[in-house]
Protein backbone atom coordinates (compact mmCIF):
# COMPACT_ATOMS: atom_id res chain seq x y z
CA UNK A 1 -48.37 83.42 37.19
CA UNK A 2 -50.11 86.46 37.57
CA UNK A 3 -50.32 89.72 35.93
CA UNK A 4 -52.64 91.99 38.29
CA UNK A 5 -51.39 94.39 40.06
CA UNK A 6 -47.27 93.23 38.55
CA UNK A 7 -46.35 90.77 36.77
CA UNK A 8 -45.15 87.82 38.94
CA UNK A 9 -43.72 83.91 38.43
CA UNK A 10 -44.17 81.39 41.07
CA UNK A 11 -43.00 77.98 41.04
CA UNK A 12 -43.54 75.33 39.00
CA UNK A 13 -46.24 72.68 40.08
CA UNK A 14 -46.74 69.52 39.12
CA UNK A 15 -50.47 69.23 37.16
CA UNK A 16 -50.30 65.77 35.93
CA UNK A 17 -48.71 62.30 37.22
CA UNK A 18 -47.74 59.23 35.51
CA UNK A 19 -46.24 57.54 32.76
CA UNK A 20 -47.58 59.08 29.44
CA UNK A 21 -48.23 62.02 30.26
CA UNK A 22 -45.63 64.14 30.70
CA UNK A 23 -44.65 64.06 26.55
CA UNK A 24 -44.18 61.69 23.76
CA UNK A 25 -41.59 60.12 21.37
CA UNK A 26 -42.10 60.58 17.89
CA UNK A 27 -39.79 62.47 15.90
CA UNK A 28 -38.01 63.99 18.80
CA UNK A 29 -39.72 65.01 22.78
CA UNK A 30 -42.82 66.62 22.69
CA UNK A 31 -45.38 67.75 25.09
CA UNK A 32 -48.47 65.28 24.42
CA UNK A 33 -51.08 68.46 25.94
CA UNK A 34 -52.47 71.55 25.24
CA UNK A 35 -54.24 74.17 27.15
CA UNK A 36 -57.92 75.47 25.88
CA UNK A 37 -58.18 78.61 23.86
CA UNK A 38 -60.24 79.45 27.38
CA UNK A 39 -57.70 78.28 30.22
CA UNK A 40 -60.58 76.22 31.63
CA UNK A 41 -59.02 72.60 30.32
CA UNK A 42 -56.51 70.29 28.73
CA UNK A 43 -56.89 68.09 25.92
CA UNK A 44 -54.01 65.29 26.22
CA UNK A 45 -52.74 62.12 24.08
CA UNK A 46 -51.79 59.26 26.57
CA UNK A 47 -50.87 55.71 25.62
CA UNK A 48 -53.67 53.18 26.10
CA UNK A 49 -52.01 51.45 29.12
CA UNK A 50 -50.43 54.51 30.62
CA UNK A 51 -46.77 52.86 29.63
CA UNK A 52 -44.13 55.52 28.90
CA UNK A 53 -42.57 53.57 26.53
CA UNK A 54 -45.67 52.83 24.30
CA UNK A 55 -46.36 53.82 20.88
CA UNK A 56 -48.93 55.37 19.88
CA UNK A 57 -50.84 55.49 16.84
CA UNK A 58 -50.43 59.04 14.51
CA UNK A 59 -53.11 61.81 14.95
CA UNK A 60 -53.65 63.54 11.99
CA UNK A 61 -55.03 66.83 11.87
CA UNK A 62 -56.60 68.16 8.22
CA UNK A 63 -56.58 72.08 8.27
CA UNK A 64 -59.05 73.36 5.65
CA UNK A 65 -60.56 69.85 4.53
CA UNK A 66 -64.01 71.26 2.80
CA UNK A 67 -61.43 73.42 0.83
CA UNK A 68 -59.51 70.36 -0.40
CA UNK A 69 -62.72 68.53 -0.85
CA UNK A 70 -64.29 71.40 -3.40
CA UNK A 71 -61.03 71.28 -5.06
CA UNK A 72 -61.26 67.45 -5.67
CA UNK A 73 -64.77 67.29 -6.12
CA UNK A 74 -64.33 69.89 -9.24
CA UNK A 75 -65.78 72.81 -7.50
C-alpha cells in the first residue's frame, strides 16, 4: 500500500509461514500479531512447538495497574 503520489493497493503477500502463526483459537479466530505503533516490527504469540493445534496459555494484559494498586493500597 501506498499513499504518495495516490492512494494505491497491491496484492497481498505472505509475511509469515507456519503453523501458529497465522491466528489462534480461543474464544473464536484471531490474529495472534500486531504491528508496532512505528511500522518497524511485529510482536507475535506462537505456540511453543509451532503446532497449530496447540493451546496456549492466557496473556493477560492489566491497563492502569498503579491506579488499581493506590486504590487497594488505601491511597
Amino acid at each position: 500500500m501506498t499513499t504518495e503520489p495516490a492512494f494505491t493497493v497491491s496484492a497481498p503477500e505472505l509475511l509469515f509461514d507456519g503453523p501458529g502463526y497465522t491466528r489462534v483459537q480461543s474464544q473464536g479466530w484471531v490474529r495472534n500479531w500486531d504491528l508496532h505503533p512505528d511500522g518497524s516490527r511485529f510482536i507475535m504469540v506462537s505456540a511453543q512447538g509451532g503446532g497449530a493445534g496447540d493451546v496456549l496459555p492466557a496473556v493477560h494484559l492489566v491497563v492502569n495497574w498503579f491506579e488499581e494498586l493506590k486504590r487497594r493500597m488505601g491511597n
